[in-house]
PDB file of N, CA and C in Angstrom:
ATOM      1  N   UNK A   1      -3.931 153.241  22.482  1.00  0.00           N
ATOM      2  CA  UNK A   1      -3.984 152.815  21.104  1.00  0.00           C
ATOM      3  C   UNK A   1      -2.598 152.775  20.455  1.00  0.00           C
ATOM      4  N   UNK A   2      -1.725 153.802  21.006  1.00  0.00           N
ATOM      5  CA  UNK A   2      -0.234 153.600  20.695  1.00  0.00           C
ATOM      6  C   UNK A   2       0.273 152.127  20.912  1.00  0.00           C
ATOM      7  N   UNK A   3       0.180 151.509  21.862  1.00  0.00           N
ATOM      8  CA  UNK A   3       0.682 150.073  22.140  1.00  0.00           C
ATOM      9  C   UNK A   3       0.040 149.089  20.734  1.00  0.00           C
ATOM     10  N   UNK A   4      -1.403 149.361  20.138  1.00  0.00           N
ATOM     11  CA  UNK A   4      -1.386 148.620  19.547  1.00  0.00           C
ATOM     12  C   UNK A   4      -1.392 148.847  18.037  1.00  0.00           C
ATOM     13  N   UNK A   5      -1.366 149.841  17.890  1.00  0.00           N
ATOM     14  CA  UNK A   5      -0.604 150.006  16.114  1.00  0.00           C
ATOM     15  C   UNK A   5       0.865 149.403  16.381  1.00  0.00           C
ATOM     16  N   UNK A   6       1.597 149.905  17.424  1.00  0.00           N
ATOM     17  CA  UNK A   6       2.911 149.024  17.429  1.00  0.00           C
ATOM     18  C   UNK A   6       2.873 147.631  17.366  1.00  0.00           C
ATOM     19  N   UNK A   7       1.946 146.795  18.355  1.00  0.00           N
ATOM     20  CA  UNK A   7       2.147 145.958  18.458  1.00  0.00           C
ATOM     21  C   UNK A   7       1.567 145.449  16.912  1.00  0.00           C
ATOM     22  N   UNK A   8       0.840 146.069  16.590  1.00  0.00           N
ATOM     23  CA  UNK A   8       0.340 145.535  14.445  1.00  0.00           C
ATOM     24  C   UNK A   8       1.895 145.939  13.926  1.00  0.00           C
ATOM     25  N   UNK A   9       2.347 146.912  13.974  1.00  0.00           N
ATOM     26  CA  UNK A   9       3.437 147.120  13.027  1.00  0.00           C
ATOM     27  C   UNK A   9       4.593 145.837  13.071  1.00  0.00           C
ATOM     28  N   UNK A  10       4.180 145.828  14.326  1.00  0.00           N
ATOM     29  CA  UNK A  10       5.829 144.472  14.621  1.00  0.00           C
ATOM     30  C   UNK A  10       5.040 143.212  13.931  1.00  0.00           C
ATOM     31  N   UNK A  11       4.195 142.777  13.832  1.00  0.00           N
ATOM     32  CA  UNK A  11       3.152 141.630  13.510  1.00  0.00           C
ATOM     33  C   UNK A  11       3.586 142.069  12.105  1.00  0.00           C
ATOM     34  N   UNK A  12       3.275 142.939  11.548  1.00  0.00           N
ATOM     35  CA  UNK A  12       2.961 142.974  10.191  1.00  0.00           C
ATOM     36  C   UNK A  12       4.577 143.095   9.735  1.00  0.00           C
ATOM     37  N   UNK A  13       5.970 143.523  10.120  1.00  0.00           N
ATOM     38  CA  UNK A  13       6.490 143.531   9.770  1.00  0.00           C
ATOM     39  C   UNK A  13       7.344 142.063   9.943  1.00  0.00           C
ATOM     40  N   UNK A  14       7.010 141.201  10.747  1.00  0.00           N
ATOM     41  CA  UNK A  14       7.531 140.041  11.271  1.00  0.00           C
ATOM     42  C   UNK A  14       6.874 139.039  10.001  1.00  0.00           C
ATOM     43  N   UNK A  15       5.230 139.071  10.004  1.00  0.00           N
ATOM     44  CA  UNK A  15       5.462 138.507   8.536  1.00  0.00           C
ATOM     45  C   UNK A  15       5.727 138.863   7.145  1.00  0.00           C
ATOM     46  N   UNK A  16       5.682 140.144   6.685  1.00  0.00           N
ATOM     47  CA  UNK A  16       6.741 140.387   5.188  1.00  0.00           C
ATOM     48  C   UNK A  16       7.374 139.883   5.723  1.00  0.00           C
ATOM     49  N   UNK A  17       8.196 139.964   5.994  1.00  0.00           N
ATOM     50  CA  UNK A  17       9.658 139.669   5.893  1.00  0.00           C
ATOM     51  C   UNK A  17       9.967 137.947   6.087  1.00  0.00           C
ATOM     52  N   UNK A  18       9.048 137.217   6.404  1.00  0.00           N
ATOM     53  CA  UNK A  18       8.894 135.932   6.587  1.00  0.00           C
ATOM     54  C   UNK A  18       8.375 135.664   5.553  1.00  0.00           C
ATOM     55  N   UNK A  19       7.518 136.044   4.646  1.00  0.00           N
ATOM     56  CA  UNK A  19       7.231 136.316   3.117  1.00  0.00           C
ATOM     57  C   UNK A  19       8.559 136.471   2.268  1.00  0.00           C
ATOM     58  N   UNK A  20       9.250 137.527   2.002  1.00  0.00           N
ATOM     59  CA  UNK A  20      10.301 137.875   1.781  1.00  0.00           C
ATOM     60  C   UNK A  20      11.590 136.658   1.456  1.00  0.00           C
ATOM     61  N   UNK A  21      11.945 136.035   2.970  1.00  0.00           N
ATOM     62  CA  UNK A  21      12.512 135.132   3.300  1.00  0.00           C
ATOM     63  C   UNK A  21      12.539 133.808   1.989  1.00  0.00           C
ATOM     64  N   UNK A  22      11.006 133.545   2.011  1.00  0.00           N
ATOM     65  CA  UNK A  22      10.407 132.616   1.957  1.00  0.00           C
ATOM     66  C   UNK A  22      10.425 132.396   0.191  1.00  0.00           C
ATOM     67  N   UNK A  23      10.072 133.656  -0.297  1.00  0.00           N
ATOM     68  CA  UNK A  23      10.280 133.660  -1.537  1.00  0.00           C
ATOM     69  C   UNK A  23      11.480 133.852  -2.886  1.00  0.00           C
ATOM     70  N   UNK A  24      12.323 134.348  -1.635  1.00  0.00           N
ATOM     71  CA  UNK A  24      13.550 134.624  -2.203  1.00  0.00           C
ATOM     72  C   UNK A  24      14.626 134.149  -3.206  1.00  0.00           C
ATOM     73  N   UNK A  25      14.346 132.914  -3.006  1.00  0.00           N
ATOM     74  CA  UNK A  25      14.638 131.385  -4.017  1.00  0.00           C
ATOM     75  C   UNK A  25      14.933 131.516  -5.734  1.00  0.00           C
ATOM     76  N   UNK A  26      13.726 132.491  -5.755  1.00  0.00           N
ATOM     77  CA  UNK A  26      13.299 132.221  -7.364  1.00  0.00           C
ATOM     78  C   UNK A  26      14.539 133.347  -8.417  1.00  0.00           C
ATOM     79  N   UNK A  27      15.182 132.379  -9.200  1.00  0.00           N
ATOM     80  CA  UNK A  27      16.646 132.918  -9.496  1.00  0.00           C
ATOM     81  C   UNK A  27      15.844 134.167 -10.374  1.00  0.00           C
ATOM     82  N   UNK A  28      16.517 135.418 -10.062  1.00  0.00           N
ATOM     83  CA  UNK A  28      16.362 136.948 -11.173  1.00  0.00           C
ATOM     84  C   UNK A  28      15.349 137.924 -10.738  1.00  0.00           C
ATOM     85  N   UNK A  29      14.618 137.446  -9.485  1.00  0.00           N
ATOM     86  CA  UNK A  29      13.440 137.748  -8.896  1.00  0.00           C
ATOM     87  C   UNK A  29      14.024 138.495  -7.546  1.00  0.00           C
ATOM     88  N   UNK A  30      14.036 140.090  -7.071  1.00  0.00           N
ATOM     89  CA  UNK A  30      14.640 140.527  -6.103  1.00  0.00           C
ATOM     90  C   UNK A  30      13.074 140.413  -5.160  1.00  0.00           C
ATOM     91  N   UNK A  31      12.985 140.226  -3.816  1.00  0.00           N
ATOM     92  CA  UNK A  31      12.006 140.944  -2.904  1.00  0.00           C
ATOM     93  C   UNK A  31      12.251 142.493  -2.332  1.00  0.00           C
ATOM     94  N   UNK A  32      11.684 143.263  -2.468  1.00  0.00           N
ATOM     95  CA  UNK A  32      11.735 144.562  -1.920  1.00  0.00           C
ATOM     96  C   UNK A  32      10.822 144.568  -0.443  1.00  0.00           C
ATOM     97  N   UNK A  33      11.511 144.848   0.604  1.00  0.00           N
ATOM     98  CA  UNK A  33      10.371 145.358   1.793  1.00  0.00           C
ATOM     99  C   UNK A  33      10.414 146.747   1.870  1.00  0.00           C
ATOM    100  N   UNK A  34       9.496 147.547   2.368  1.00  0.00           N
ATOM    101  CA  UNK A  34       8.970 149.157   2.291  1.00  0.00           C
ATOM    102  C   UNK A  34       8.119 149.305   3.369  1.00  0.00           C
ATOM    103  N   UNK A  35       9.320 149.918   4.377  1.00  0.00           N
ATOM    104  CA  UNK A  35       8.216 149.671   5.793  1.00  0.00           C
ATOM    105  C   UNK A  35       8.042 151.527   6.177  1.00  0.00           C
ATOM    106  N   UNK A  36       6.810 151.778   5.841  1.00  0.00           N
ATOM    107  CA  UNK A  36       6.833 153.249   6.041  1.00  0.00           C
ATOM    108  C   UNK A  36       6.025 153.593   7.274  1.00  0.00           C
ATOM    109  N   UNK A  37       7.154 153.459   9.088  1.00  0.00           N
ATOM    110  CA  UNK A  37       6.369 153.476  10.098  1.00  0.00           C
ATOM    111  C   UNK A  37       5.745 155.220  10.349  1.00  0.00           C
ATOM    112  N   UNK A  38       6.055 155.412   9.829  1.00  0.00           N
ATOM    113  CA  UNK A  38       5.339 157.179   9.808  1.00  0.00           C
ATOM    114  C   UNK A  38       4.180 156.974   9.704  1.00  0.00           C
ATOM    115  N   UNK A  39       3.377 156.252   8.420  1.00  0.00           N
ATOM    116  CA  UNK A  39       2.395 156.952   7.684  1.00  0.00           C
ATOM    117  C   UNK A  39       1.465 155.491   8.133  1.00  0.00           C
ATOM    118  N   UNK A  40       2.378 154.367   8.073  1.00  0.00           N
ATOM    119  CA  UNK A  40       1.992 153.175   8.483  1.00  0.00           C
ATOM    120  C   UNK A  40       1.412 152.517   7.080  1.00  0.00           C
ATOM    121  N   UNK A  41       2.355 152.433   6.079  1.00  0.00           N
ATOM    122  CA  UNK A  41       2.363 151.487   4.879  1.00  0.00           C
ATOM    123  C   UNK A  41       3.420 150.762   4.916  1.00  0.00           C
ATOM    124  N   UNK A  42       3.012 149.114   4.625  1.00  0.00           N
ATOM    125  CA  UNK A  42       4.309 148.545   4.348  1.00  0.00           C
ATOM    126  C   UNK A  42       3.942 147.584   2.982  1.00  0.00           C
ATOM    127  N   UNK A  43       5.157 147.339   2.663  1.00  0.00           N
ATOM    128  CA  UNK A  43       5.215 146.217   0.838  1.00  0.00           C
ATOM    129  C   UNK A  43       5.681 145.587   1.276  1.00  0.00           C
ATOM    130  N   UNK A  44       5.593 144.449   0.533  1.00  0.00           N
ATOM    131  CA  UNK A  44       6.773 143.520  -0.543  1.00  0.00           C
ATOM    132  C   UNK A  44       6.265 143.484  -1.586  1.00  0.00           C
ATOM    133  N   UNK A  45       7.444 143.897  -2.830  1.00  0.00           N
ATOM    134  CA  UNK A  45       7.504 144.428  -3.849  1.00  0.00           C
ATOM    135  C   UNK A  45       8.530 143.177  -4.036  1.00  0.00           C
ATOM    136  N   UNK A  46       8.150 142.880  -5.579  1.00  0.00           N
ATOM    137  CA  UNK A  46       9.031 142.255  -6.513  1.00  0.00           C
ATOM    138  C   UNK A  46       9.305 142.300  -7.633  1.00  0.00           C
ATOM    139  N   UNK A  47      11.035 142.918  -7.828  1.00  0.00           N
ATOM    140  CA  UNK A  47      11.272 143.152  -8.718  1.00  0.00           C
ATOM    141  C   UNK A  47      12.259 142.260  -9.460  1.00  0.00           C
ATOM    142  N   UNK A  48      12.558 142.510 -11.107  1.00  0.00           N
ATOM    143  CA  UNK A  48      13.179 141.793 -11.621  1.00  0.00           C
ATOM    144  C   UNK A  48      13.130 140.968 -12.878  1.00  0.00           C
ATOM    145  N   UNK A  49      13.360 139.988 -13.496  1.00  0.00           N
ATOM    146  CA  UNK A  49      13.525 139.610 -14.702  1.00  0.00           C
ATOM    147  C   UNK A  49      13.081 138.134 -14.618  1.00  0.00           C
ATOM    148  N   UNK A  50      12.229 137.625 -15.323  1.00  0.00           N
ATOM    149  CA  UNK A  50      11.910 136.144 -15.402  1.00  0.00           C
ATOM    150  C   UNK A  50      11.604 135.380 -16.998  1.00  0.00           C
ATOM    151  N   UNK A  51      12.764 135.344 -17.641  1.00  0.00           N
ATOM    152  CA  UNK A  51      13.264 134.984 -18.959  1.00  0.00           C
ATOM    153  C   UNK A  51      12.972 136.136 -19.557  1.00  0.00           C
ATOM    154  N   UNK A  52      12.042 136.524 -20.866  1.00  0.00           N
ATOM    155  CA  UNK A  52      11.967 137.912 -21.114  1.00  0.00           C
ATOM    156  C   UNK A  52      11.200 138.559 -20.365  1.00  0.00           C
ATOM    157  N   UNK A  53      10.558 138.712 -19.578  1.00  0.00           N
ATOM    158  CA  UNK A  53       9.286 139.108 -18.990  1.00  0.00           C
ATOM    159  C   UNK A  53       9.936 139.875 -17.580  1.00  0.00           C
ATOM    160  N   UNK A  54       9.383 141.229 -17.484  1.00  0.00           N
ATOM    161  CA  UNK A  54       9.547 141.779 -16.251  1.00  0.00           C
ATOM    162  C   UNK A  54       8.744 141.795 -15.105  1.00  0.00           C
ATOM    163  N   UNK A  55       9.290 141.395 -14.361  1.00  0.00           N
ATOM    164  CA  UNK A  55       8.471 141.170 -12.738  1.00  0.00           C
ATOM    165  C   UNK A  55       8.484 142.739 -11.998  1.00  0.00           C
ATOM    166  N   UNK A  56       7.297 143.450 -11.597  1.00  0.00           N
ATOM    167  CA  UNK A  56       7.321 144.240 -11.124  1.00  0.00           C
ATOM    168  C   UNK A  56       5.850 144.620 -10.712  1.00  0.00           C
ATOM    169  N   UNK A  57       6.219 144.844  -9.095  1.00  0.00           N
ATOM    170  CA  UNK A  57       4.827 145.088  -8.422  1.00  0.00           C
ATOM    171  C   UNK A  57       4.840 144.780  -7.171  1.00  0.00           C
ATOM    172  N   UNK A  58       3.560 144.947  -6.376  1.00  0.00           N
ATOM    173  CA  UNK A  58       3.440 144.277  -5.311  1.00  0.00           C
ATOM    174  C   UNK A  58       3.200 143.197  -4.757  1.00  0.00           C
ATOM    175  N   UNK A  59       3.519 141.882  -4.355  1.00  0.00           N
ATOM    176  CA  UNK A  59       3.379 140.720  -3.918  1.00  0.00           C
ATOM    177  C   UNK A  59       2.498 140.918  -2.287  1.00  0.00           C
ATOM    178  N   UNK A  60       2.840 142.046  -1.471  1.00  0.00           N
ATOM    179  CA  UNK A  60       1.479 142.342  -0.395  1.00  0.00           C
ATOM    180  C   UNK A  60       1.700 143.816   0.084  1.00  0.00           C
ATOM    181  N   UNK A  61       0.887 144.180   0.345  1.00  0.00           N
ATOM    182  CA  UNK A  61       0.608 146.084   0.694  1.00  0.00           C
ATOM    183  C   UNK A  61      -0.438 145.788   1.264  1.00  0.00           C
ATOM    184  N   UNK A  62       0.505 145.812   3.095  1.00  0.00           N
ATOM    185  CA  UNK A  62      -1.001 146.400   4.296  1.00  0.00           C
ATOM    186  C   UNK A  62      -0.298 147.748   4.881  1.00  0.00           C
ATOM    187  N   UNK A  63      -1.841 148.494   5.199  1.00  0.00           N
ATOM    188  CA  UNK A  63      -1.521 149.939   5.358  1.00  0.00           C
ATOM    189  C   UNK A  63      -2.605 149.487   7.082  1.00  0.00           C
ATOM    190  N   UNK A  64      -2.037 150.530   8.318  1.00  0.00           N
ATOM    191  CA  UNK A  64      -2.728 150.787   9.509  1.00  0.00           C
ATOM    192  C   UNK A  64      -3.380 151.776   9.057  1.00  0.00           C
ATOM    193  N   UNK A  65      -4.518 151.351   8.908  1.00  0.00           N
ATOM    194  CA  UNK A  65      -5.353 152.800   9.152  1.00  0.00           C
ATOM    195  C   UNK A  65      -6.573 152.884  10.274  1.00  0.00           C
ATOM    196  N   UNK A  66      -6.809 153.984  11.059  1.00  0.00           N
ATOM    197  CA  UNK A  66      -7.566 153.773  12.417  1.00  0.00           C
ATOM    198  C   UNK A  66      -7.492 152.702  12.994  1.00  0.00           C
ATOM    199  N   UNK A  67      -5.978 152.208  13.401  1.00  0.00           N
ATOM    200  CA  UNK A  67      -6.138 150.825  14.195  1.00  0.00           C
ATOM    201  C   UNK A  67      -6.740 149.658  13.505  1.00  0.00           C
ATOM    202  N   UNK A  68      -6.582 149.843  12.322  1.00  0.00           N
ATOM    203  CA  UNK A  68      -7.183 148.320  11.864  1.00  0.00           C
ATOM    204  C   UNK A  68      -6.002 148.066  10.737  1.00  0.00           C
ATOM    205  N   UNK A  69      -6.059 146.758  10.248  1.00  0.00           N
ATOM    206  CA  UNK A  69      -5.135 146.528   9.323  1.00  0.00           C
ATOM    207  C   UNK A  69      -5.940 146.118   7.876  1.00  0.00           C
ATOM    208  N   UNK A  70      -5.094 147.442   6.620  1.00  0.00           N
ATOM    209  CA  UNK A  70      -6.061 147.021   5.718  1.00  0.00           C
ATOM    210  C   UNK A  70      -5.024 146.414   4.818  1.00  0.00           C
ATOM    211  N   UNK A  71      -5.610 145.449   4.373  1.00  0.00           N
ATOM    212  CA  UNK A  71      -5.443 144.282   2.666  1.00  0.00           C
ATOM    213  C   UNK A  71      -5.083 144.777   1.712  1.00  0.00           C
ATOM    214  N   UNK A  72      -4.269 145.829   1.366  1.00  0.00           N
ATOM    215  CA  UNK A  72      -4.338 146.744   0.136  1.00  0.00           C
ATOM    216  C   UNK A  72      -4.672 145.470  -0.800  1.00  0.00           C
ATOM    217  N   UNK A  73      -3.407 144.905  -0.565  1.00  0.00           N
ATOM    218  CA  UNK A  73      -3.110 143.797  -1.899  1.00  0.00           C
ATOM    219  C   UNK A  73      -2.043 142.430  -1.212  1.00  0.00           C
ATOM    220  N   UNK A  74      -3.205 141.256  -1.715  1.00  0.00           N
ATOM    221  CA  UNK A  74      -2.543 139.771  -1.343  1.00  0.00           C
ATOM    222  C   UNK A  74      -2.182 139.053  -2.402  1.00  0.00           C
ATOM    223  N   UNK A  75      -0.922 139.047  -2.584  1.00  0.00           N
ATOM    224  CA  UNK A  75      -0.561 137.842  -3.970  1.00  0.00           C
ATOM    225  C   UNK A  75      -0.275 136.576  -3.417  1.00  0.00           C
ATOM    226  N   UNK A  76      -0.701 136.229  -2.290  1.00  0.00           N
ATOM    227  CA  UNK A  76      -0.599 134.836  -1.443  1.00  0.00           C
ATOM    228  C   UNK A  76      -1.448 133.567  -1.875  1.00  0.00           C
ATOM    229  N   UNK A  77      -1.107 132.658  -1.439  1.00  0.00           N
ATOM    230  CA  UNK A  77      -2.186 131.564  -1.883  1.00  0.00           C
ATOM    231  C   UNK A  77      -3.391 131.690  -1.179  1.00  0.00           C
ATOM    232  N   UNK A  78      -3.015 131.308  -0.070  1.00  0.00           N
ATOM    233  CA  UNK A  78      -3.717 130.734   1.621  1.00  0.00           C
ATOM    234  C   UNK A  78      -4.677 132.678   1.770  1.00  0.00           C
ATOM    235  N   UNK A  79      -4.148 133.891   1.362  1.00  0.00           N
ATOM    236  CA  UNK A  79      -4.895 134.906   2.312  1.00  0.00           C
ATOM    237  C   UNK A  79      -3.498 135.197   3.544  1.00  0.00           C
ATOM    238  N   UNK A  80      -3.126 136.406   3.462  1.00  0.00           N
ATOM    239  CA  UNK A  80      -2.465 136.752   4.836  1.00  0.00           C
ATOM    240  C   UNK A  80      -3.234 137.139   5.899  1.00  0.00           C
ATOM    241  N   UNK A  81      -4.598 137.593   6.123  1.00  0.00           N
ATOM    242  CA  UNK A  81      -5.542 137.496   6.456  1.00  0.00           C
ATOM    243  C   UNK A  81      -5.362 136.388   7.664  1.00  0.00           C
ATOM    244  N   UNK A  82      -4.970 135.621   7.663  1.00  0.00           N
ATOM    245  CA  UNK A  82      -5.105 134.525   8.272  1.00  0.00           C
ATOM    246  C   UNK A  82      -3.732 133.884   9.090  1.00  0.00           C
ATOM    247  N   UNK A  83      -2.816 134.656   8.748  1.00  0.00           N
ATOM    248  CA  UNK A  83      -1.358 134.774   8.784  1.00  0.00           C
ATOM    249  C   UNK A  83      -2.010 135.711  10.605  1.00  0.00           C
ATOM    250  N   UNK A  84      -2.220 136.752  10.006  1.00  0.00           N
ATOM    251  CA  UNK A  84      -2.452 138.249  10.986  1.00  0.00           C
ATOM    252  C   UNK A  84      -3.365 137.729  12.027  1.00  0.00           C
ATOM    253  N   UNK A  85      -4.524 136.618  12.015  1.00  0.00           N
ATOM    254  CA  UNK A  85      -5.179 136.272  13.040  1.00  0.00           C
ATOM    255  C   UNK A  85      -4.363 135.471  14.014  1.00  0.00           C
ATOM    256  N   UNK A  86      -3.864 134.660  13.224  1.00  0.00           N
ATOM    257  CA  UNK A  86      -2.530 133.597  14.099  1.00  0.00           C
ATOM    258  C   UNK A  86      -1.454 134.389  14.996  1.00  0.00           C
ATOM    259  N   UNK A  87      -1.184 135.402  14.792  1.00  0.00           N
ATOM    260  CA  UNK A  87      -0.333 136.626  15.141  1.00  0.00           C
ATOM    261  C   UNK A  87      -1.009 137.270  16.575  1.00  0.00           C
ATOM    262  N   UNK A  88      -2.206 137.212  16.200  1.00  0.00           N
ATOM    263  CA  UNK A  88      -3.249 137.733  17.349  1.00  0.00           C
ATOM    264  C   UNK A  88      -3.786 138.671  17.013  1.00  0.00           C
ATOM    265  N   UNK A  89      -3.733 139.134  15.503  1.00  0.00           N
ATOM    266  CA  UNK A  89      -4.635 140.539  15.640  1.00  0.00           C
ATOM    267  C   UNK A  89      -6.447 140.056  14.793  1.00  0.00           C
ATOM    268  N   UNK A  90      -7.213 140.710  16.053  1.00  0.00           N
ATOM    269  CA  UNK A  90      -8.478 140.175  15.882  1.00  0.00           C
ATOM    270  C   UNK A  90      -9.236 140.304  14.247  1.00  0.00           C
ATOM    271  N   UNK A  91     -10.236 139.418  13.894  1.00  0.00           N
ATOM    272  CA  UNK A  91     -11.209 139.416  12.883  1.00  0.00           C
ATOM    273  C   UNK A  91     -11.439 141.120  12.153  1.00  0.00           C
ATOM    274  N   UNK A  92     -11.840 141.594  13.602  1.00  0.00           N
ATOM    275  CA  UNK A  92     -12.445 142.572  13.295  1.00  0.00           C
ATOM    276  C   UNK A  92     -11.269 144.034  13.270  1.00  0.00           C
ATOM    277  N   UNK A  93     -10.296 143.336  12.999  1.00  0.00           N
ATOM    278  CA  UNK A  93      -9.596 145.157  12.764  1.00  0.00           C
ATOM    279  C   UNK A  93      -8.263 144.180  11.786  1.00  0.00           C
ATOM    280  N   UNK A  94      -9.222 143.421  10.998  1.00  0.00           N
ATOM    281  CA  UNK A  94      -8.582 143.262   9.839  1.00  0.00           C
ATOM    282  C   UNK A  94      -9.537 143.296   8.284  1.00  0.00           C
ATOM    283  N   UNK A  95      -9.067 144.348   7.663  1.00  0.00           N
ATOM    284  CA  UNK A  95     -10.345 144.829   6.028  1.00  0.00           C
ATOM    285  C   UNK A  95      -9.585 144.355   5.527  1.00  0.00           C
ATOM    286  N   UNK A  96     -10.379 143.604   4.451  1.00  0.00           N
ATOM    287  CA  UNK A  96      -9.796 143.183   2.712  1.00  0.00           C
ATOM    288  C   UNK A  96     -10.248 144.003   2.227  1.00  0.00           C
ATOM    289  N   UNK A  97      -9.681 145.166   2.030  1.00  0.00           N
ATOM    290  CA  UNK A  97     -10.043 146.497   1.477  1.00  0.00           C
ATOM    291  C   UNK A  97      -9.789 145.988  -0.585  1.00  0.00           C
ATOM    292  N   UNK A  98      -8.787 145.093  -0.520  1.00  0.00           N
ATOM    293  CA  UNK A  98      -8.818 144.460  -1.961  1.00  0.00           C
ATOM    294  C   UNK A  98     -10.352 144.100  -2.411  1.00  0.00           C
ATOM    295  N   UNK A  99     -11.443 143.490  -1.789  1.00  0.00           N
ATOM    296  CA  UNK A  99     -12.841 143.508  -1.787  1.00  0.00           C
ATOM    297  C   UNK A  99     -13.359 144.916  -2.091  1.00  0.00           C
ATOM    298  N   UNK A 100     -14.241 144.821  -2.642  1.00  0.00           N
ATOM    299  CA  UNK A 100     -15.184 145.801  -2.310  1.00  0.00           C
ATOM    300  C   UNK A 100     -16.042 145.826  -1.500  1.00  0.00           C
ATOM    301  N   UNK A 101     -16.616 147.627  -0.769  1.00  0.00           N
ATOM    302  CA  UNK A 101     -17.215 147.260   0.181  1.00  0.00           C
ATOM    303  C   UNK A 101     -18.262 146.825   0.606  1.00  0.00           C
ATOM    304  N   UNK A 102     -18.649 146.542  -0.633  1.00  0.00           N
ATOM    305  CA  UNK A 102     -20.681 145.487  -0.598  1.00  0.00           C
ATOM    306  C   UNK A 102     -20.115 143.925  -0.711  1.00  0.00           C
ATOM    307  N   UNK A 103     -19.031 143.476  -1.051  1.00  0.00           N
ATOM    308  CA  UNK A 103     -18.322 142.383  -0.571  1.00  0.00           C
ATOM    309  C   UNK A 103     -17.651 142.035   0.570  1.00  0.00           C
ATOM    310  N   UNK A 104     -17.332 142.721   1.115  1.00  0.00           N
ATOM    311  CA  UNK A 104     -16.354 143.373   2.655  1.00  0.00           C
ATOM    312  C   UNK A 104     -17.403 142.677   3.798  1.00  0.00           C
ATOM    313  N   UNK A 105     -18.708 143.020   3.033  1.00  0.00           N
ATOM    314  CA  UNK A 105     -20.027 142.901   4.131  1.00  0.00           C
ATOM    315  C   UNK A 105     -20.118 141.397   4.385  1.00  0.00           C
ATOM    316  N   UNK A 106     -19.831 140.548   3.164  1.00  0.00           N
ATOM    317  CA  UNK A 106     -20.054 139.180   3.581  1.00  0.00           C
ATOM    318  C   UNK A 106     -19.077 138.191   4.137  1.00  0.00           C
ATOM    319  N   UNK A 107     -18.528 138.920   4.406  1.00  0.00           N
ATOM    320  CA  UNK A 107     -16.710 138.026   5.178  1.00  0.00           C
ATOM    321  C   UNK A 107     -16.970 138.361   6.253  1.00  0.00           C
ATOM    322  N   UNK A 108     -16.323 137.558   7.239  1.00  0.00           N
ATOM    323  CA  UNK A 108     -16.378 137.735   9.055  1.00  0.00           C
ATOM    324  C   UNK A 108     -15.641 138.593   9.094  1.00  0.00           C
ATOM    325  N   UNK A 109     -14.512 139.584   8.379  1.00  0.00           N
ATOM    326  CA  UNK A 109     -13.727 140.577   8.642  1.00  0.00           C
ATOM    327  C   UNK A 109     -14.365 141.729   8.912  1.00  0.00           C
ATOM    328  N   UNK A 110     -13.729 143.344   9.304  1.00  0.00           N
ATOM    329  CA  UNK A 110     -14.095 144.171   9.647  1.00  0.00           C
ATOM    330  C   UNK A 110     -14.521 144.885   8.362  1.00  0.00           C
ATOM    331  N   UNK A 111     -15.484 145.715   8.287  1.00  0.00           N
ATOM    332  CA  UNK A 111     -16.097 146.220   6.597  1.00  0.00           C
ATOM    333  C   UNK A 111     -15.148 147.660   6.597  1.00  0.00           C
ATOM    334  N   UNK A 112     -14.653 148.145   7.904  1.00  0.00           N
ATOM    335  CA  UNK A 112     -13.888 149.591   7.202  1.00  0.00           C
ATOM    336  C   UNK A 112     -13.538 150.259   8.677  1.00  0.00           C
TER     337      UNK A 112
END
């Protein structure tokens, strides 16, 4: 099971940061990545200034927990969800824990 939380961590850290990349553009707007391989939480966080208005928060937070990858939080269009299947990690050891779990039930994803 060691081989494959790693092999999720490298997946999951290969796309933040392709996120990250991607968004970086937007003038006053920093991306933060927060890769905590200990505990197995990672962000992108965005911080910063957008005319008066402060930007601050998470843009995505997936956490490993028991070998599965959970959804804390998607500010994506498309679902990263779908990012992580393309990657190779299966249906079922990916939760939209952002759902609730009497919602969790009606998605092809894993409920927990």
């Amino acid at each position: 099971m060691d081989s494959l939380k790693a092999q999720y961590r490298q997946i999951i850290e290969t796309i933040l940061q392709e996120y990250a990349n991607y968004i970086s553009g937007e003038e006053g707007i920093q991306q933060e990545l927060i890769f905590d391989r200990e505990k197995d939480h990672y962000l992108l966080l965005e911080t910063g200034w957008q005319k008066q208005k402060r930007i601050y928060g998470p843009f995505l937070h997936l956490d490993i927990i028991d070998n599965k990858v959970w959804i804390q939080h998607d500010g994506t269009e498309d679902g990263i969800a779908y990012e992580l299947e393309s990657a190779g990690i299966p249906k079922d050891h990916i939760v939209l824990a952002f759902k609730s779990p009497e919602r969790r039930k009606l998605t092809e994803y894993a409920v927990s």
